[in-house]
N, C-alpha and C. Protein backbone atom coordinates (compact mmCIF):
# COMPACT_ATOMS: atom_id res chain seq x y z
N UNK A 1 8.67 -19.11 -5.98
CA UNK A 1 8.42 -18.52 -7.29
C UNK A 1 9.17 -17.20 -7.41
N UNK A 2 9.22 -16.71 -8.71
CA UNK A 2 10.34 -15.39 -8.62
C UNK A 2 9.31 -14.40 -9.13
N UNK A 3 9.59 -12.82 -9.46
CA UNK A 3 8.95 -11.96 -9.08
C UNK A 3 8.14 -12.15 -10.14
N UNK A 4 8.24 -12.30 -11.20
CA UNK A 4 7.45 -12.48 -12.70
C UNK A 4 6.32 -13.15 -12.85
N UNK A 5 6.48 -14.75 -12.18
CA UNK A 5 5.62 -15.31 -12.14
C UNK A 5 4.41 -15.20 -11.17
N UNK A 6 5.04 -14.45 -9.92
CA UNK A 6 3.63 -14.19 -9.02
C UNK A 6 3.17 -13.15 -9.21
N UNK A 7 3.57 -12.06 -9.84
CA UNK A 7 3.32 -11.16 -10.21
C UNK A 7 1.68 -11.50 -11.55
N UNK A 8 1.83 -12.58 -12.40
CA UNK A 8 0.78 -13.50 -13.38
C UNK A 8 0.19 -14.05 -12.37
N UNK A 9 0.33 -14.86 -11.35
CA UNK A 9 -0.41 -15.66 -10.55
C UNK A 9 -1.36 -14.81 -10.11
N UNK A 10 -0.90 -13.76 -8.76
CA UNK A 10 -2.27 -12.87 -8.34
C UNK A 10 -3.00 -11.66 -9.10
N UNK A 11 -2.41 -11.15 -10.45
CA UNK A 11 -3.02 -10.69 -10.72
C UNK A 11 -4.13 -11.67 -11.36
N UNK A 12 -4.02 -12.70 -11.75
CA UNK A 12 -5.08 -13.70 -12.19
C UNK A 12 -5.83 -14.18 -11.34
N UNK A 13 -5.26 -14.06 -9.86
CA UNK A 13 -6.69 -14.18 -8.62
C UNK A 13 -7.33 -13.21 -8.47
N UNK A 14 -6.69 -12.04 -8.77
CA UNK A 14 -7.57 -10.33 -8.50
C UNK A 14 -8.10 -10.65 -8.94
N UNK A 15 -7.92 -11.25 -10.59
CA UNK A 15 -8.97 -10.84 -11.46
C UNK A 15 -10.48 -11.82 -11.44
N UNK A 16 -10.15 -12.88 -10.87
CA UNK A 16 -11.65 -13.47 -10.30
C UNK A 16 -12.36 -13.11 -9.35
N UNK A 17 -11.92 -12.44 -8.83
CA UNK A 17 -12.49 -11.80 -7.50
C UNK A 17 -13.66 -10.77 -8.01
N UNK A 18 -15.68 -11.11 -7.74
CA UNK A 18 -16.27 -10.22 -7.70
C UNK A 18 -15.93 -9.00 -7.17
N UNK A 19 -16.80 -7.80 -7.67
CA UNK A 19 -17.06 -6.84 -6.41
C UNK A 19 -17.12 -6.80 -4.92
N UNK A 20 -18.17 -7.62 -5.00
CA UNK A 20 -18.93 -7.97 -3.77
C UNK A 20 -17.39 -9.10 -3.05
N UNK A 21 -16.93 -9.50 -3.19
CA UNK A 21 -15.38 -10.11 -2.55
C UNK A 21 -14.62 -8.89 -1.88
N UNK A 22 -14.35 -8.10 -3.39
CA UNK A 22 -13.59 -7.27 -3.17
C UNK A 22 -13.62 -6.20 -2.11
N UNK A 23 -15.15 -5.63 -1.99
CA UNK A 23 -15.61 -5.02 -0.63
C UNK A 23 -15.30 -5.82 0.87
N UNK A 24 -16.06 -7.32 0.53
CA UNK A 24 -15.80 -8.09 1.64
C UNK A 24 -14.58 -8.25 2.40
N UNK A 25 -13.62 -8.31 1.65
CA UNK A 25 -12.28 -8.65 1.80
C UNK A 25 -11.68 -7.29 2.17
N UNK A 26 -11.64 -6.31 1.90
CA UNK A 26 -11.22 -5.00 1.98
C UNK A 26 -11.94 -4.75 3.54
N UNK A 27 -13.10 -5.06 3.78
CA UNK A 27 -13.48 -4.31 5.22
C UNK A 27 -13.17 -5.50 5.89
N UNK A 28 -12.75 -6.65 5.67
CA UNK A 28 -11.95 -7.89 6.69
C UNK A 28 -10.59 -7.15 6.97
N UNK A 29 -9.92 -6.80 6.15
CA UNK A 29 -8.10 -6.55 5.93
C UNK A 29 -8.23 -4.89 6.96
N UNK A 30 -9.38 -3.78 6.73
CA UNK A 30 -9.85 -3.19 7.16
C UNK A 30 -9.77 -3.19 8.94
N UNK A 31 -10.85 -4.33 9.21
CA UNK A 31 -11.04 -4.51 10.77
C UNK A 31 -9.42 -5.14 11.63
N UNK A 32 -8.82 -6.09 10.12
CA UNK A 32 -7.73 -6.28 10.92
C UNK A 32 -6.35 -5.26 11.47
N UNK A 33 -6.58 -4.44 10.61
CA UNK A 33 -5.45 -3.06 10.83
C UNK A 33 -5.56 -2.53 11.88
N UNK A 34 -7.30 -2.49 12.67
CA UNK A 34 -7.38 -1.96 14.01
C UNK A 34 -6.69 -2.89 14.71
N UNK A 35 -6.36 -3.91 14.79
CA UNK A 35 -5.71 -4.59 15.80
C UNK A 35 -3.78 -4.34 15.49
N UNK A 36 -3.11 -3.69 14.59
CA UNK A 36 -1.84 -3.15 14.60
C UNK A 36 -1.53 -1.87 15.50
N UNK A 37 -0.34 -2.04 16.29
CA UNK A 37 -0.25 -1.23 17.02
C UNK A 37 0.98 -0.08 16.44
N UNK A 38 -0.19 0.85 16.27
CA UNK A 38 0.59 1.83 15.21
C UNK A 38 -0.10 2.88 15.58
N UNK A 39 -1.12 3.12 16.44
CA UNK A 39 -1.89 4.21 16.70
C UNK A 39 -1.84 5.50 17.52
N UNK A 40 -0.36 5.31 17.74
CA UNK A 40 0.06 6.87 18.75
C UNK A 40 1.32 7.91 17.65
N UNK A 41 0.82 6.86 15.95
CA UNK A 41 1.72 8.11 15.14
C UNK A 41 0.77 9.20 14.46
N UNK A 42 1.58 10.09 13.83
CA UNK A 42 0.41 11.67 12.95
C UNK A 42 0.11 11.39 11.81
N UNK A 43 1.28 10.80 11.11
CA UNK A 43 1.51 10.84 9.68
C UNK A 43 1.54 9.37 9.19
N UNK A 44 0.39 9.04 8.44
CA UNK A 44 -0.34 8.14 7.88
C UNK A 44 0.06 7.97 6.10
N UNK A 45 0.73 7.69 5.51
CA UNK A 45 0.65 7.58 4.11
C UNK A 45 0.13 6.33 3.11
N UNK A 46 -1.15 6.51 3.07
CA UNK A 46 -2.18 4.95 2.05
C UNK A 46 -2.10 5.74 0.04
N UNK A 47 -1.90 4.66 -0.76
CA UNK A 47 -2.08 4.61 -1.96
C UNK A 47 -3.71 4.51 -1.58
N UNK A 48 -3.93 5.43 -2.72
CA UNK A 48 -5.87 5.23 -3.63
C UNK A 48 -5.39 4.32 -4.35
N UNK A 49 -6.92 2.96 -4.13
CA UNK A 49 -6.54 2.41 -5.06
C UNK A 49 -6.98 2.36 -6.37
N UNK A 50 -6.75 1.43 -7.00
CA UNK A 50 -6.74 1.13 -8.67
C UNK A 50 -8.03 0.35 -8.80
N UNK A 51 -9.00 0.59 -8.82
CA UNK A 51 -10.33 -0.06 -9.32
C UNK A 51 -9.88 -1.02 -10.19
N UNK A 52 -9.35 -0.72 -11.43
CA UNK A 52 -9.12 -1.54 -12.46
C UNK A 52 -8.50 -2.74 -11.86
N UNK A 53 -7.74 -2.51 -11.05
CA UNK A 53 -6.70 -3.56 -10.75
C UNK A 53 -7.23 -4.68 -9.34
N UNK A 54 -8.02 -4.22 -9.61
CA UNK A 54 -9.25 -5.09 -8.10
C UNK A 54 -7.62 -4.90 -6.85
N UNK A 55 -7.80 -3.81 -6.38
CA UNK A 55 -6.53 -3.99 -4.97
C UNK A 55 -7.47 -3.56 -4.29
N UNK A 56 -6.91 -3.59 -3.09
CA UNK A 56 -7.70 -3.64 -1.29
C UNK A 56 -7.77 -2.35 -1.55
N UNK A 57 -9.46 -2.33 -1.38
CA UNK A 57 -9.97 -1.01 -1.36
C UNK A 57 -9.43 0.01 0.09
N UNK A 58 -9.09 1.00 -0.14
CA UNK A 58 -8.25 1.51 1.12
C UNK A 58 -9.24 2.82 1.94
N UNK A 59 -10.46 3.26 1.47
CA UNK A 59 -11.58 3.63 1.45
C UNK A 59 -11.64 3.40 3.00
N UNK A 60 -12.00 1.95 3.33
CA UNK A 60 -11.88 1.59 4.98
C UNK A 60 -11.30 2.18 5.98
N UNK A 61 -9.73 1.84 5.33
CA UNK A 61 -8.79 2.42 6.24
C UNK A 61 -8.28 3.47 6.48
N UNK A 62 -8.57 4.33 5.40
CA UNK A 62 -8.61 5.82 5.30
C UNK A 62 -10.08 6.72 6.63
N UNK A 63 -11.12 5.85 6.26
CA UNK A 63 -12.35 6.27 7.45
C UNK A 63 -11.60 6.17 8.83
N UNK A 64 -10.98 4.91 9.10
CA UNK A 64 -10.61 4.63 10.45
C UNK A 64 -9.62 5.98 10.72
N UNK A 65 -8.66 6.33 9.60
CA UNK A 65 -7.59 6.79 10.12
C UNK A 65 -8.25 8.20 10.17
N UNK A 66 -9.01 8.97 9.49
CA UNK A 66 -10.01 10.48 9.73
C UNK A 66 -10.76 10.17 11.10
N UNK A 67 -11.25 8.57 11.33
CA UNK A 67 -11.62 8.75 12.78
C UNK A 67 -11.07 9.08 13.54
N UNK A 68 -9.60 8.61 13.49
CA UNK A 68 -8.83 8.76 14.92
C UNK A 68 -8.08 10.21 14.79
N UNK A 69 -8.61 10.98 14.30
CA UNK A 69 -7.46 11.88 13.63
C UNK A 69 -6.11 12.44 13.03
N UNK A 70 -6.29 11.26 12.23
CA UNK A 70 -4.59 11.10 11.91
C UNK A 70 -4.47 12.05 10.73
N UNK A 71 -3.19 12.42 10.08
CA UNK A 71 -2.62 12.84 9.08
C UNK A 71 -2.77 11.90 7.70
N UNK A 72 -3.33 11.73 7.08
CA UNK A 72 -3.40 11.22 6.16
C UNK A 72 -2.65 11.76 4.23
N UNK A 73 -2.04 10.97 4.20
CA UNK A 73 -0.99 11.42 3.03
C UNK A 73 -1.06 10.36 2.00
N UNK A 74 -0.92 10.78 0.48
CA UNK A 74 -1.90 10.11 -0.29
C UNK A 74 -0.61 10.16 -1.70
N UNK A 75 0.16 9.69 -2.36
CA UNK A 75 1.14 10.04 -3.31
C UNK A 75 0.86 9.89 -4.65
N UNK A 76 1.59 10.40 -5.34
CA UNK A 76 1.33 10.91 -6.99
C UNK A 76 2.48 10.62 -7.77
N UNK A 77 2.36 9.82 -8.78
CA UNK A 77 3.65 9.09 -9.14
C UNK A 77 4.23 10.02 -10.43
N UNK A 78 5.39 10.29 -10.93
CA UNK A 78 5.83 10.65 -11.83
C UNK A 78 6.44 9.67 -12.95
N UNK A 79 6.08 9.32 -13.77
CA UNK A 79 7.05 8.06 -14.76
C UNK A 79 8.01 8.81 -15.04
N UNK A 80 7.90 9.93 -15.63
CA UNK A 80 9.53 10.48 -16.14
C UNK A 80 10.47 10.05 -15.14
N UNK A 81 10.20 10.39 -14.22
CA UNK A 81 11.36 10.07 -13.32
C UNK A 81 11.83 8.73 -12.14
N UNK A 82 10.38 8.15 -11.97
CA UNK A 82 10.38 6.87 -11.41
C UNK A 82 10.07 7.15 -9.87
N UNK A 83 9.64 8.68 -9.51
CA UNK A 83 9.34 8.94 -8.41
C UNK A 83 7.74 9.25 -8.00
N UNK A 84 8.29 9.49 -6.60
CA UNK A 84 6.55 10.05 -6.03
C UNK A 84 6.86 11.19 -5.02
N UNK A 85 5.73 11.97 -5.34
CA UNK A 85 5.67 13.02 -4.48
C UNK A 85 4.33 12.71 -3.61
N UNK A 86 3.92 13.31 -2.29
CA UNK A 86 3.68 12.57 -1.15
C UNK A 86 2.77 13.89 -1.08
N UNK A 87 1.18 14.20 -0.54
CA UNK A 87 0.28 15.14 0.02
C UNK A 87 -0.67 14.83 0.67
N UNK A 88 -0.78 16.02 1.67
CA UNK A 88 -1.61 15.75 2.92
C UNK A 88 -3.11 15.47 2.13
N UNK A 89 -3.87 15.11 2.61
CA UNK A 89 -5.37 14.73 2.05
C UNK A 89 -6.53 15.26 2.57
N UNK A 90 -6.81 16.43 2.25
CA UNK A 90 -7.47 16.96 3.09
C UNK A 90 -8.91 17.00 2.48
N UNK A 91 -10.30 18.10 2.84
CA UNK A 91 -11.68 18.22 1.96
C UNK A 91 -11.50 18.70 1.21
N UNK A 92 -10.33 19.32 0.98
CA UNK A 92 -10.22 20.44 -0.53
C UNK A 92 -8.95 19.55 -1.36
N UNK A 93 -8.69 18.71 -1.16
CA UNK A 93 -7.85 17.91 -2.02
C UNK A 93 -8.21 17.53 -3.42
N UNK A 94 -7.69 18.02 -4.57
CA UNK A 94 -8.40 17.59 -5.94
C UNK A 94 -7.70 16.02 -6.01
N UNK A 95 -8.50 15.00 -6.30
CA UNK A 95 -8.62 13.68 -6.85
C UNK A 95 -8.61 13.34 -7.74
N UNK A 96 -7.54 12.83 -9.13
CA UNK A 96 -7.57 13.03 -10.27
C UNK A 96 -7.14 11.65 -10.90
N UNK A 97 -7.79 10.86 -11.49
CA UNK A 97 -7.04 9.75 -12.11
C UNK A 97 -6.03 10.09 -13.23
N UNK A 98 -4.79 9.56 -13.20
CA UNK A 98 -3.75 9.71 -14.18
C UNK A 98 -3.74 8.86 -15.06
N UNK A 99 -2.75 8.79 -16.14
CA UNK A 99 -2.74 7.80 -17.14
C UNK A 99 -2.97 6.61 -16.97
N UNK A 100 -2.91 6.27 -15.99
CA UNK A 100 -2.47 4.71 -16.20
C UNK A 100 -3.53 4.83 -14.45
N UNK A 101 -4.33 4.90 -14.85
CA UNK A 101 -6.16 4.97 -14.14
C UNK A 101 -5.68 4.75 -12.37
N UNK A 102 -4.49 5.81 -11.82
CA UNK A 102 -4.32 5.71 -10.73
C UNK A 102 -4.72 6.81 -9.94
N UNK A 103 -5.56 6.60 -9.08
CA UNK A 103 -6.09 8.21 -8.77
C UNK A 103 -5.41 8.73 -7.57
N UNK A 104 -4.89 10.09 -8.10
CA UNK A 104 -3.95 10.61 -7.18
C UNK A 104 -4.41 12.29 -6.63
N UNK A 105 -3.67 13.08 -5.82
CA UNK A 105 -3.86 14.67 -5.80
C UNK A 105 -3.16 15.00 -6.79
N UNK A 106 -3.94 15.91 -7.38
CA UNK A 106 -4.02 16.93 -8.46
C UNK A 106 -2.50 18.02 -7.90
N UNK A 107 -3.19 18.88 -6.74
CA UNK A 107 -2.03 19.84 -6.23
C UNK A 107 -2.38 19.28 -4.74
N UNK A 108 -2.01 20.16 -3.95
CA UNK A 108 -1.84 20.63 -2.32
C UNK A 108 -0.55 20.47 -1.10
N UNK A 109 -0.64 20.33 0.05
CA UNK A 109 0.35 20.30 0.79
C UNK A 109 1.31 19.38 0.55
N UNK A 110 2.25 19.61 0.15
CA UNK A 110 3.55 18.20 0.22
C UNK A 110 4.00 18.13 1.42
N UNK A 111 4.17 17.17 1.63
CA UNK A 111 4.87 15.88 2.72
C UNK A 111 5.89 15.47 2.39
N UNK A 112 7.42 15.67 3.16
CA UNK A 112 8.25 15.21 2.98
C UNK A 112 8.54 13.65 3.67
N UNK A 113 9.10 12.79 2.63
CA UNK A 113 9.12 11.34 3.56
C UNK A 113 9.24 11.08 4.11
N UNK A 114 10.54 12.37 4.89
CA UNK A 114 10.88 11.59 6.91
C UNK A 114 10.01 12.69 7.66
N UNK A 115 8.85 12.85 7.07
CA UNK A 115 7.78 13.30 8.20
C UNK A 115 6.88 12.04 8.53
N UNK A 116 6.64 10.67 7.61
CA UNK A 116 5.87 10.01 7.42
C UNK A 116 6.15 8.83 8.38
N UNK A 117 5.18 8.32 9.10
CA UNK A 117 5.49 7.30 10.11
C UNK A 117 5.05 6.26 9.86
N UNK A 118 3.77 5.72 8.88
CA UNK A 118 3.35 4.36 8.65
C UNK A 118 2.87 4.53 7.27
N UNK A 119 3.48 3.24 6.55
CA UNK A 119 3.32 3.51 5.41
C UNK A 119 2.29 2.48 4.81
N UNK A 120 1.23 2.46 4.02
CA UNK A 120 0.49 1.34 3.91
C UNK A 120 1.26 0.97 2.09
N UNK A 121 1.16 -0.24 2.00
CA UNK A 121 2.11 -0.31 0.69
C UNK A 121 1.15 -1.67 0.15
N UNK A 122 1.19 -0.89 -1.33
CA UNK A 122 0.52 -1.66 -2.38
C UNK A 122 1.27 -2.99 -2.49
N UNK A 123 0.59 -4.14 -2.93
CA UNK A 123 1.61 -5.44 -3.02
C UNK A 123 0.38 -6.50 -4.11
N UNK A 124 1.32 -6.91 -4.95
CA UNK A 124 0.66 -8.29 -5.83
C UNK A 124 0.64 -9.69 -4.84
N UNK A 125 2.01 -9.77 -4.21
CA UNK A 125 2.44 -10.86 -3.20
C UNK A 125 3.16 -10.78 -2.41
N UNK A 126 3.53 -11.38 -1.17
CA UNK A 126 4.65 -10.92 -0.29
C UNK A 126 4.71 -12.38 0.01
N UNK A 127 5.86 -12.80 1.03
CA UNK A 127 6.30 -14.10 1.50
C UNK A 127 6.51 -13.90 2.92
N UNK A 128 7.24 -15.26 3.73
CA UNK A 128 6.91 -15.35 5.26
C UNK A 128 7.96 -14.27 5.94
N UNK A 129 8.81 -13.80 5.16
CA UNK A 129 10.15 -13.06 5.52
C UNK A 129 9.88 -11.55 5.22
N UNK A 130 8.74 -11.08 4.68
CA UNK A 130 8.38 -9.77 4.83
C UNK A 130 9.08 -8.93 3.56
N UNK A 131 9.37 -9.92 1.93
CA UNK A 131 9.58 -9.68 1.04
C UNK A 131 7.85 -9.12 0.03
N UNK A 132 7.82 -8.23 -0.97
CA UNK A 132 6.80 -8.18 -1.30
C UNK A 132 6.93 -8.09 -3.59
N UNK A 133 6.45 -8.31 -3.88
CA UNK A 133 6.11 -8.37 -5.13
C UNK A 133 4.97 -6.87 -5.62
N UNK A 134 5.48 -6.01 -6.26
CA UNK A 134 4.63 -5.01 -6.53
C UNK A 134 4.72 -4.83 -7.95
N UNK A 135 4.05 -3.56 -8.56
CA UNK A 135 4.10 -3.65 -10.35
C UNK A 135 5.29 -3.64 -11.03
N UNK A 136 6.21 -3.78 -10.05
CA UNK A 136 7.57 -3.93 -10.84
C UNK A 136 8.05 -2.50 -11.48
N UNK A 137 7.66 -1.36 -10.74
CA UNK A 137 8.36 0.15 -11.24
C UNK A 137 9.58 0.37 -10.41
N UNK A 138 9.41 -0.02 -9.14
CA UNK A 138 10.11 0.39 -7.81
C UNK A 138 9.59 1.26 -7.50
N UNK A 139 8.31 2.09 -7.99
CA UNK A 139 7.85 3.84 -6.72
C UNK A 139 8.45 3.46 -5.78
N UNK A 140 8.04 2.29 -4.60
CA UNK A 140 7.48 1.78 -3.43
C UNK A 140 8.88 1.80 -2.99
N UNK A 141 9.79 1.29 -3.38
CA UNK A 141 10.73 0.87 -2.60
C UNK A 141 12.10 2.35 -2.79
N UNK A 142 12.20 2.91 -3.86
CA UNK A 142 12.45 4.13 -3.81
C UNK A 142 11.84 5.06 -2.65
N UNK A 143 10.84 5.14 -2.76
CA UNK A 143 10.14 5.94 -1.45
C UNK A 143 10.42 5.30 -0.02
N UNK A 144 10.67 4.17 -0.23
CA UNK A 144 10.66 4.12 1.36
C UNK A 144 12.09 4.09 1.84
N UNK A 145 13.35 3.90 0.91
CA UNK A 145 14.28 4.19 1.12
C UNK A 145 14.95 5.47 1.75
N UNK A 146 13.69 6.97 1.28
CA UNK A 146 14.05 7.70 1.64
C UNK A 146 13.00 8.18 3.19
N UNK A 147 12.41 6.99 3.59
CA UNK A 147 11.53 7.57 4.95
C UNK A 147 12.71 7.15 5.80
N UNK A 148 12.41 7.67 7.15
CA UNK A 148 12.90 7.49 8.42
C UNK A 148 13.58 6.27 8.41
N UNK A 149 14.37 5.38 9.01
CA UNK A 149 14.49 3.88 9.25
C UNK A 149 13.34 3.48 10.02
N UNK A 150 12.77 3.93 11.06
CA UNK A 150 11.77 3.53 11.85
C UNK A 150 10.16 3.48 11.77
N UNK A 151 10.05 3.88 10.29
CA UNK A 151 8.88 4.19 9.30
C UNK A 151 8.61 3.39 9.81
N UNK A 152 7.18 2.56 9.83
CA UNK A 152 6.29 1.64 9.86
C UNK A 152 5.90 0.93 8.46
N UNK A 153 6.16 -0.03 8.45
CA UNK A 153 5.40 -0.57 6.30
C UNK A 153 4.96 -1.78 6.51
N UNK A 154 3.52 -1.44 6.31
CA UNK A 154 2.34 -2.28 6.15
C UNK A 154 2.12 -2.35 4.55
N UNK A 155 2.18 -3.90 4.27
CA UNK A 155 1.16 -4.46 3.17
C UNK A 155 0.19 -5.20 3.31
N UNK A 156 -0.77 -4.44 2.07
CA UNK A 156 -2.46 -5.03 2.10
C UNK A 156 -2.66 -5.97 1.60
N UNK A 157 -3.21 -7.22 1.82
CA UNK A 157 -2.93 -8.03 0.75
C UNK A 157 -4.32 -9.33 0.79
N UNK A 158 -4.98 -9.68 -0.25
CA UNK A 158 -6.31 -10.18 -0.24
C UNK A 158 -6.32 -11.80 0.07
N UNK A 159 -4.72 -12.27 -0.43
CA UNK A 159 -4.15 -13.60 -0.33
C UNK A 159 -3.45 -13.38 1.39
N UNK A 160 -2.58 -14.68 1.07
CA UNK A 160 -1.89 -15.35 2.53
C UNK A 160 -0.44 -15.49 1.82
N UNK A 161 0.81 -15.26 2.62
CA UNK A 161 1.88 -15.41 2.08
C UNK A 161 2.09 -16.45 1.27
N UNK A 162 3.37 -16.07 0.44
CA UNK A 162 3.69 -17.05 -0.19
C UNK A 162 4.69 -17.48 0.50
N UNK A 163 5.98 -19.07 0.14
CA UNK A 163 7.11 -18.92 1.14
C UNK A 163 7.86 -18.30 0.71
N UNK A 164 8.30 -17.95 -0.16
CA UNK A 164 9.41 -17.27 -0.65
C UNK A 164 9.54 -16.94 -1.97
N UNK A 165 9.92 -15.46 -2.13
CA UNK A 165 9.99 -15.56 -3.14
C UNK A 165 11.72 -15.62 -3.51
N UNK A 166 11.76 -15.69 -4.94
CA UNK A 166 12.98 -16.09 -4.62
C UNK A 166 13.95 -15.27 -5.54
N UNK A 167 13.97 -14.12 -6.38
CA UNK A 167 15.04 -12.98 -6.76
C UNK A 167 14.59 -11.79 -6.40
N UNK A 168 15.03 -11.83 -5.30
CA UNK A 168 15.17 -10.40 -4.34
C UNK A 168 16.30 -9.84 -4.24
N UNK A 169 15.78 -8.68 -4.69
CA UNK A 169 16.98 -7.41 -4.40
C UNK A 169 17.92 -6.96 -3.36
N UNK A 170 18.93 -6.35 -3.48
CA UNK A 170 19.27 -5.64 -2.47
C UNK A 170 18.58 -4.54 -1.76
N UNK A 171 18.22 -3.75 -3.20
CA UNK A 171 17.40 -2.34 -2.93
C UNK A 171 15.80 -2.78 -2.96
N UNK A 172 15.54 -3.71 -2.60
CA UNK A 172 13.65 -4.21 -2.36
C UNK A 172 13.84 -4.30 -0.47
N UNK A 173 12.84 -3.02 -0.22
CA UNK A 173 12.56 -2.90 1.21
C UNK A 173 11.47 -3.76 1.74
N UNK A 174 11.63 -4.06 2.92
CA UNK A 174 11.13 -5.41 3.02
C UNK A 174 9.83 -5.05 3.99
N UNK A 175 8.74 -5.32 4.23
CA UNK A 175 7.90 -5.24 4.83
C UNK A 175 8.23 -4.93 6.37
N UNK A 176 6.99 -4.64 7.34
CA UNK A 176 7.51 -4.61 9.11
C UNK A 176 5.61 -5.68 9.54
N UNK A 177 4.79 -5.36 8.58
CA UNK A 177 3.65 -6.36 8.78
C UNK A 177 3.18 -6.49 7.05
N UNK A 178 2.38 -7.36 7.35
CA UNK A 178 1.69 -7.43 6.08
C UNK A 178 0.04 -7.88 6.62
N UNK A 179 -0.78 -7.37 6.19
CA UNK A 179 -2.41 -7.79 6.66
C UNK A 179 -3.23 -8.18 5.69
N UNK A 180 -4.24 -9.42 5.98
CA UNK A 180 -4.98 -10.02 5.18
C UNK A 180 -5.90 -9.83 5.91
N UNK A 181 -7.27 -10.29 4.66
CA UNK A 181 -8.55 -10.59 5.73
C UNK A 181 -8.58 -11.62 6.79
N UNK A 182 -7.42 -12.75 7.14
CA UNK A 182 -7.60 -13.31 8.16
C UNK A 182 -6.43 -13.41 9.17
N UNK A 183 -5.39 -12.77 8.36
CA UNK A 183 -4.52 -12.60 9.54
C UNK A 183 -3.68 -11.42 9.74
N UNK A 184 -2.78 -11.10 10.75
CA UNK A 184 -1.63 -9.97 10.53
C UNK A 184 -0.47 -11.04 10.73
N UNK A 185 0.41 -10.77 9.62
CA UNK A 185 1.79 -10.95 9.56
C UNK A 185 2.63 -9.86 10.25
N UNK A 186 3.73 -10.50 11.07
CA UNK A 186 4.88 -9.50 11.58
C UNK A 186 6.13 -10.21 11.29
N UNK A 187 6.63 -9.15 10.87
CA UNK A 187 8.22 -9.36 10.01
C UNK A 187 9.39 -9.28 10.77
């Protein structure tokens, strides 16, 4: 399928998905992240998610990562420009939903991208080759263009791959895992 159409497909599975799924499924995708071996980096960067948009609540994985004491970095999108700016997440972090009901930091520490070592990345769909389907702005793949090469990029995802999708970019960065509630994908 090509990006358009799965892009209609899972948002039409989000959208059946109770609450009570949506928790379920989020602390499954949750328990499975402890088993990625990613746990000797500082700098952690997870999207808040979009209530509206029923995505993997990241709530979970944010606890795990304050357990272990990681760096946690949280980004704020700009439309004028098609970018994101990147901040540490700390107790004094203001939390602010923006237009388009995405809740981001208000102000605080910026994070530059090649400080960032694992990136958790929003996704509608991904396939067996570590391609992913997102809202179709590019934030995601702009940003990761400019992390490290050796970044880490994890997608969350409530489904199981698709096989392929099939009009992919040059400039669409491609996954390194992708995690569900029942399995981890490696790319």
């Amino acid at each position: 399928m090509n990006k358009s159409q799965l892009r209609k497909t899972y948002k039409a599975l989000r959208n059946k998905l109770s609450t009570n799924q949506i928790h379920d499924l989020s602390v499954s995708v949750a328990n499975q992240v402890l088993k990625l071996p990613i746990w000797t980096y500082d700098f952690y960067h997870i999207f808040l998610s979009i209530e509206e948009h029923k995505e993997v609540n990241t709530e979970y994985i944010m606890s795990i990562l304050s357990g272990k004491d990681k760096h946690i970095v949280v980004p704020k999108s700009d439309f004028k420009t098609g970018s994101m700016s990147h901040y540490l997440l700390t107790d004094n972090t203001p939390i602010k939903k923006n237009n388009y009901n995405i809740p981001e930091p208000v102000n605080g520490i910026e994070i530059e991208p090649n400080k960032i070592d694992v990136v958790f990345v929003p996704l509608l769909a991904f396939d067996e080759t570590g391609n992913r389907v997102g809202y179709g702005k590019g934030f995601y793949d702009r940003f990761l263009a400019d992390c490290k090469p050796e970044t880490i990029k994890i997608g969350l995802s409530f489904f199981e791959a698709e096989t392929k999708i099939t009009d992919v970019f040059e400039s669409d960065v491609t996954l390194d895992f992708c995690v569900t509630p029942e399995k981890i994908y490696k790319f």
